[in-house]
N, C-alpha and C. Protein backbone atom coordinates (compact mmCIF):
# COMPACT_ATOMS: atom_id res chain seq x y z
N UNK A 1 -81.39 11.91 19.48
CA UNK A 1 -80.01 11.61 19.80
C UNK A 1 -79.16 11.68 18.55
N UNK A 2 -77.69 12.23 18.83
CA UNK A 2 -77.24 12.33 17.98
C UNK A 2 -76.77 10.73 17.30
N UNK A 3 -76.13 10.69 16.00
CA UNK A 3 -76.16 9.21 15.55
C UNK A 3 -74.14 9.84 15.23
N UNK A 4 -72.91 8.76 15.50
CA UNK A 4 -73.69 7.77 16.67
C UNK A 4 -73.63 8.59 18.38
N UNK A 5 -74.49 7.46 19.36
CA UNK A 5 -74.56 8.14 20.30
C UNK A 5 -73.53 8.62 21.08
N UNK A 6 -73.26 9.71 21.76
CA UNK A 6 -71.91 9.70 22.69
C UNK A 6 -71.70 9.29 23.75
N UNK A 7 -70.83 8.66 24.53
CA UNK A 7 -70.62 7.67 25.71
C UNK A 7 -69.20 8.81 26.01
N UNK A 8 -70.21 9.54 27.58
CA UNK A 8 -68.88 10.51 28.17
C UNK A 8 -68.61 9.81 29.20
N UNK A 9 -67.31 9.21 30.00
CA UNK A 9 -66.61 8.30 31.01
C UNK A 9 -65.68 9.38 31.64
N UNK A 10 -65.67 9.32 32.88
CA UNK A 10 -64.75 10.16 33.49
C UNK A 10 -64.62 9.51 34.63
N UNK A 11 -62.92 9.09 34.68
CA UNK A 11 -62.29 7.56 35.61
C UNK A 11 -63.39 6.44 35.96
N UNK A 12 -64.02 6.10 34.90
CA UNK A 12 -64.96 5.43 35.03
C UNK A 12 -64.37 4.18 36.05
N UNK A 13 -63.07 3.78 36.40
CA UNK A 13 -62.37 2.52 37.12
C UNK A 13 -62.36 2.97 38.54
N UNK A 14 -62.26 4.48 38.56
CA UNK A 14 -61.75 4.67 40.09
C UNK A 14 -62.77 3.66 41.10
N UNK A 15 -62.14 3.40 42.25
CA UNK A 15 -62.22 2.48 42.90
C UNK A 15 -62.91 1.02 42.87
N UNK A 16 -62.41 0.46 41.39
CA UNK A 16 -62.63 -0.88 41.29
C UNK A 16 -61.29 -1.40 41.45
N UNK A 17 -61.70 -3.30 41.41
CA UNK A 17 -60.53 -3.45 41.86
C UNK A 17 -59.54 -4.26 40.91
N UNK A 18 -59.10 -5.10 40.80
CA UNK A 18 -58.47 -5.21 39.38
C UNK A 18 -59.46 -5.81 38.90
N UNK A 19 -60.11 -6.95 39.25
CA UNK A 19 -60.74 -7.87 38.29
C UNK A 19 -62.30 -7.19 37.79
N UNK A 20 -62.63 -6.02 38.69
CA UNK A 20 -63.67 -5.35 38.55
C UNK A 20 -63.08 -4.42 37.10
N UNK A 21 -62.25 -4.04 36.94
CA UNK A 21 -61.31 -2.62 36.13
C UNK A 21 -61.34 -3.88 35.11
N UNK A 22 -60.76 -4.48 34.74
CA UNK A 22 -60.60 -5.64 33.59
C UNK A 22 -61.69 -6.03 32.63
N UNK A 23 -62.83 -6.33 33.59
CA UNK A 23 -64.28 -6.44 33.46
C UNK A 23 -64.85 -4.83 32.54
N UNK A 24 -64.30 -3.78 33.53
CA UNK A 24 -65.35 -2.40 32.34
C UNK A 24 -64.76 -2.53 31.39
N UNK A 25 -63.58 -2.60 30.95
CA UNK A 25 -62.40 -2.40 29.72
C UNK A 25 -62.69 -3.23 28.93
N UNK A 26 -62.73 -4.65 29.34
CA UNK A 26 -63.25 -5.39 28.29
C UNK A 26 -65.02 -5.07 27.29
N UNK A 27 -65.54 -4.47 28.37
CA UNK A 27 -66.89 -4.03 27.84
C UNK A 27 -67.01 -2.97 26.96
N UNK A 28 -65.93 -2.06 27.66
CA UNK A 28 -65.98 -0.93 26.62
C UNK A 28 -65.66 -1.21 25.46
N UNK A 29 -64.58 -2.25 25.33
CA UNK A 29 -63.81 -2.65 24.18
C UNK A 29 -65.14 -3.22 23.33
N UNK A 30 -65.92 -4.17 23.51
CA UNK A 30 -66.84 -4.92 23.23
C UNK A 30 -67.65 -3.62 22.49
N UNK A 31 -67.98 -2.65 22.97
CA UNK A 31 -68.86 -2.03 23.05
C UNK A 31 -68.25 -1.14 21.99
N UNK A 32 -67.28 -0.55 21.80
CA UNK A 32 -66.52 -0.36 20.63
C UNK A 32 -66.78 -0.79 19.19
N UNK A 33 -66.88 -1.82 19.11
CA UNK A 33 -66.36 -2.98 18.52
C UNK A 33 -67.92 -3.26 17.61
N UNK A 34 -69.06 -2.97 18.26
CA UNK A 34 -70.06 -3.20 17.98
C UNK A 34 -70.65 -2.28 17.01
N UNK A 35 -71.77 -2.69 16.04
CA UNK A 35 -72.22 -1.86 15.03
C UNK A 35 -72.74 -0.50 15.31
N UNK A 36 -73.29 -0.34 16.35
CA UNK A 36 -73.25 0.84 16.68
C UNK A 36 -72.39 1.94 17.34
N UNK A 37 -71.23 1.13 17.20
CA UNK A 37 -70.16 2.41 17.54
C UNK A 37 -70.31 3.60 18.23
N UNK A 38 -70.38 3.91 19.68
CA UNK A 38 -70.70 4.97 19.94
C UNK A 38 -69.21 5.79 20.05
N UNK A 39 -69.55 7.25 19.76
CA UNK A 39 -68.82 8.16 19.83
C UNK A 39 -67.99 8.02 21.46
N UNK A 40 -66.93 7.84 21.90
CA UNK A 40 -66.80 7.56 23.49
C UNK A 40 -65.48 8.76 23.35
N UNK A 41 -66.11 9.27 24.20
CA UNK A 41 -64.72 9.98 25.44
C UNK A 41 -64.44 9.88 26.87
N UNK A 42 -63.08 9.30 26.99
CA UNK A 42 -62.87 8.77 27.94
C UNK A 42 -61.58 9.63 29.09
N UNK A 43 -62.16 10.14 29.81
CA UNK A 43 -61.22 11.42 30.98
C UNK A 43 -60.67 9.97 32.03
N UNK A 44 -59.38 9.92 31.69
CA UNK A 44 -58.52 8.99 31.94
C UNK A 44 -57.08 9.76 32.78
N UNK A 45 -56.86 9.02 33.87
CA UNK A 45 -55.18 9.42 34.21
C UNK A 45 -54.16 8.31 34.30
N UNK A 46 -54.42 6.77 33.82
CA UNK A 46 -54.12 5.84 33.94
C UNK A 46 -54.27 4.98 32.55
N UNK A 47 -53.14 5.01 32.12
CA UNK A 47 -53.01 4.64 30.43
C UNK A 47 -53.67 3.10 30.57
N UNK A 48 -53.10 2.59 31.56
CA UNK A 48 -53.54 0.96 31.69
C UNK A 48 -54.86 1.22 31.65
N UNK A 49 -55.72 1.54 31.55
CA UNK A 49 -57.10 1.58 31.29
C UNK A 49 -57.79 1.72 30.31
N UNK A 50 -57.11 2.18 29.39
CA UNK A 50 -57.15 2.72 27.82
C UNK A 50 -57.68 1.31 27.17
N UNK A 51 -59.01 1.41 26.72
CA UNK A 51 -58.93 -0.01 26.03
C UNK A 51 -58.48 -0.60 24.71
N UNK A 52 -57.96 -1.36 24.56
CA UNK A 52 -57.70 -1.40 23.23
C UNK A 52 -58.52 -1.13 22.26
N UNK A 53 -58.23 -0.68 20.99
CA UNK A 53 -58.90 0.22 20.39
C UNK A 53 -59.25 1.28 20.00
N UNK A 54 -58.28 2.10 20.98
CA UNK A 54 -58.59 3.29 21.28
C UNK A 54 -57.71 4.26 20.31
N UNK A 55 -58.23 4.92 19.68
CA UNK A 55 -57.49 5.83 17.97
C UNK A 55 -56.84 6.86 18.52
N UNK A 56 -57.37 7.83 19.30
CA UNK A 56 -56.99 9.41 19.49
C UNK A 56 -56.60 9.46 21.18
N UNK A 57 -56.04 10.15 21.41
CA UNK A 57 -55.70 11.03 22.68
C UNK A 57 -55.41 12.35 22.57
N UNK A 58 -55.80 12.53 23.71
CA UNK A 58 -55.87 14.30 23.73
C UNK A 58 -54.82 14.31 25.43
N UNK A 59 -53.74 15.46 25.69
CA UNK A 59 -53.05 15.45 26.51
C UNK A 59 -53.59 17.11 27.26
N UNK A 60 -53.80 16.91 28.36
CA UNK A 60 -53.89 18.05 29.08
C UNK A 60 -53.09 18.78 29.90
N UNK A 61 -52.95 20.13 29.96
CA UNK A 61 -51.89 20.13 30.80
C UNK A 61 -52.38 21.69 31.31
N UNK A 62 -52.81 21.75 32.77
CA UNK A 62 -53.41 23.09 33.85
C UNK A 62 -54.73 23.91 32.76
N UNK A 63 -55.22 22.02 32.27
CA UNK A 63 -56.53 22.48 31.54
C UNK A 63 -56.32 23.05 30.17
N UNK A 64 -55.70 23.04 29.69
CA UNK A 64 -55.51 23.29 28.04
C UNK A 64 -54.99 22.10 27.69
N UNK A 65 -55.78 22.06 26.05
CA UNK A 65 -55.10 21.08 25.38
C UNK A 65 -53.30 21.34 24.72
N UNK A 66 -52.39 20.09 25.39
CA UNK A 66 -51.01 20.57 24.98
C UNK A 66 -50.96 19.84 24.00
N UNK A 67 -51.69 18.90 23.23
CA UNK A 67 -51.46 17.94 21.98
C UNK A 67 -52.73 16.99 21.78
N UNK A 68 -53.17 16.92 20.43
CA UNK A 68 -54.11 16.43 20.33
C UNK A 68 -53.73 15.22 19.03
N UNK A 69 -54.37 13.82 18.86
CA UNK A 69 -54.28 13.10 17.74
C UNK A 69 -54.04 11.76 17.59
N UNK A 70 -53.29 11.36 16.69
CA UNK A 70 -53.48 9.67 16.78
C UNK A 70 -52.99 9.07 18.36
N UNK A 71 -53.71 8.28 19.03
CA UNK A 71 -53.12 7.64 20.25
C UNK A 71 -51.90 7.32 20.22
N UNK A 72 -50.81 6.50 18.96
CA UNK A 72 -49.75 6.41 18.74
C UNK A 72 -48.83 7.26 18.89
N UNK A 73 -49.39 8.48 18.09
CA UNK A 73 -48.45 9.52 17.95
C UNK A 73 -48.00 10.24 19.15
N UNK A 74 -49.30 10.43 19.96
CA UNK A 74 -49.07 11.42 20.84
C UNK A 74 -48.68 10.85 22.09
N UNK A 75 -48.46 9.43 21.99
CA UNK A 75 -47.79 8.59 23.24
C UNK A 75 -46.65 8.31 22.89
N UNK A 76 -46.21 8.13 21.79
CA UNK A 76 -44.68 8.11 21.52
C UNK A 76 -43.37 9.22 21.52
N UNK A 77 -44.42 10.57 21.25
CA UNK A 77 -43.82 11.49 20.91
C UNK A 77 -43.66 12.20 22.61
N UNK A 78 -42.68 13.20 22.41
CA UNK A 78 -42.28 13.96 23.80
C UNK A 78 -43.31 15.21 24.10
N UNK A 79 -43.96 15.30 23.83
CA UNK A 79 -44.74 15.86 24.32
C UNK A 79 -45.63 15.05 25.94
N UNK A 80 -46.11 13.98 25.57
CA UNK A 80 -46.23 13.86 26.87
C UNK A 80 -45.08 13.79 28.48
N UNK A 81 -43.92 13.69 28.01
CA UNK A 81 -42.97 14.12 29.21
C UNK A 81 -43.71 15.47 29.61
N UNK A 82 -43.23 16.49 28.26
CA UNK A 82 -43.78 17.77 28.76
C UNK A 82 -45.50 18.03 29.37
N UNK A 83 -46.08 16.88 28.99
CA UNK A 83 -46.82 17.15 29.95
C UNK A 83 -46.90 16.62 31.58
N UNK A 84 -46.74 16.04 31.70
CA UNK A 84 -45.96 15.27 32.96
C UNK A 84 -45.52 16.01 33.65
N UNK A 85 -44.04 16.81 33.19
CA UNK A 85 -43.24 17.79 33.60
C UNK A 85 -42.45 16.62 34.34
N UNK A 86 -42.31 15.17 33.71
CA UNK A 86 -41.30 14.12 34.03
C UNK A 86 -40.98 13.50 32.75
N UNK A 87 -40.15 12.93 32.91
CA UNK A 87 -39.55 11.87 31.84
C UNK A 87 -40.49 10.81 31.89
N UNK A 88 -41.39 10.34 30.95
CA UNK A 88 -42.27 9.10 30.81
C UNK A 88 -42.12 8.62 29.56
N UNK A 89 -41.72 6.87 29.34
CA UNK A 89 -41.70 6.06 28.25
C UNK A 89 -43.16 5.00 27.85
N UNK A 90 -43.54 5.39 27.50
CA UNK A 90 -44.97 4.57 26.73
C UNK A 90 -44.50 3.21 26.04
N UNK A 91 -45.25 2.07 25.98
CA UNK A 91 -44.72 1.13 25.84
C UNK A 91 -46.73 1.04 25.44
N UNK A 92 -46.60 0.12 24.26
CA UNK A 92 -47.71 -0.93 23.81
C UNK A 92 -47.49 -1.97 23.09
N UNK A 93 -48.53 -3.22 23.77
CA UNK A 93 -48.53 -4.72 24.34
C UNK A 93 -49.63 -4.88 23.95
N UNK A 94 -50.01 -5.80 22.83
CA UNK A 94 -51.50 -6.44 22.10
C UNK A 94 -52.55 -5.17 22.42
N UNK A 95 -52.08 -4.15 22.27
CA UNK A 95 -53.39 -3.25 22.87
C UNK A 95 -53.28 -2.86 23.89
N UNK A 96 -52.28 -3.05 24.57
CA UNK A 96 -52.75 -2.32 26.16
C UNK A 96 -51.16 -1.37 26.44
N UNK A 97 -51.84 -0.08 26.80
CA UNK A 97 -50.63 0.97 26.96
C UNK A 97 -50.48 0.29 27.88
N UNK A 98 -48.96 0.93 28.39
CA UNK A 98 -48.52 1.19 29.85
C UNK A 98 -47.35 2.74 29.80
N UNK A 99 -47.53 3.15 31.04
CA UNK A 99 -45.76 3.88 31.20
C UNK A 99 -45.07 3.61 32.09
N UNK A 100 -44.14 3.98 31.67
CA UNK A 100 -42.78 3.84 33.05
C UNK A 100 -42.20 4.90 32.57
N UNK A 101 -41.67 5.07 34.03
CA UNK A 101 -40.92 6.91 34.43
C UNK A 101 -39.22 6.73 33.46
N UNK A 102 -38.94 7.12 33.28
CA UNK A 102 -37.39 7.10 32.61
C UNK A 102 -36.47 7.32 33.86
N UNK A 103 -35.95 6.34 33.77
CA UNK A 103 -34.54 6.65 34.77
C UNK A 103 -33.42 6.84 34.42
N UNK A 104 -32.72 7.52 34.73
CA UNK A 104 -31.42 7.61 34.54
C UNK A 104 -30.58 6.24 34.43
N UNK A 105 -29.52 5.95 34.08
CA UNK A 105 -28.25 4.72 34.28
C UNK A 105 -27.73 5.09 35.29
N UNK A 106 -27.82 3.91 36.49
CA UNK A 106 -27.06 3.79 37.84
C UNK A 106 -25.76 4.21 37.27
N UNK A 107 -25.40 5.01 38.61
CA UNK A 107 -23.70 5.34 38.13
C UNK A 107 -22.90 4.14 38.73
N UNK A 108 -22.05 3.97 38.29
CA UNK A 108 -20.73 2.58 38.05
C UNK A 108 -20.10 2.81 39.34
C-alpha cells in the first residue's frame, strides 16, 4: 500500500439522514486529524458535507477540471458561479462551508 493510504468517497452521505451525515463528517474529520493521515478524495455535490479540514477542491464542469486548489481560493473566487452556470456565494462558519444562490435586490 501506498504510504499514506488513499481513502476514495463518492457521496459517501447520500441517503443518510442528518444525524447519520453529521456522524460520517465528524469521523472523517477525526480520521483526518489522525497520525496516519490518509490521502482522502472526496466526489462531493454538497459543500455542507465538506469536513472541516479540508485544504483543496477541485471544480468540475461536463467532466473536466474548470479549477483546481486551495479550498479557500477556489470557493471564494468566481469561478465556481461559472461552474454552476448560476450565481453562488460561499460562506465559511468554524469549518463548515455552505452556499447560497445570489439574488438579485427586490425591486422598490
Amino acid at each position: 500500500m501506498p504510504s499514506p493510504w488513499p481513502l476514495l468517497l463518492d457521496d459517501p452521505a447520500t441517503g443518510l439522514d442528518v444525524a447519520d451525515r453529521e456522524q460520517l463528517i465528524d469521523r472523517l474529520e477525526v480520521l483526518g486529524l489522525t497520525r496516519l493521515e490518509p490521502a482522502s478524495v472526496l466526489v462531493n455535490r454538497h459543500l455542507e458535507e465538506l469536513p472541516p479540514g479540508t485544504t483543496h477542491a477541485m471544480l468540475l464542469r461536463d467532466g473536466r477540471c474548470l479549477v483546481a486548489g486551495r479550498v479557500g481560493e477556489i470557493l471564494a473566487g468566481l469561478q465556481a458561479s461559472a461552474c454552476f452556470d448560476h450565481p453562488v456565494r460561499f460562506t465559511q462558519v468554524d469549518g463548515w462551508w455552505s452556499v447560497r444562490t445570489r439574488r438579485p435586490a427586490p425591486a422598490e
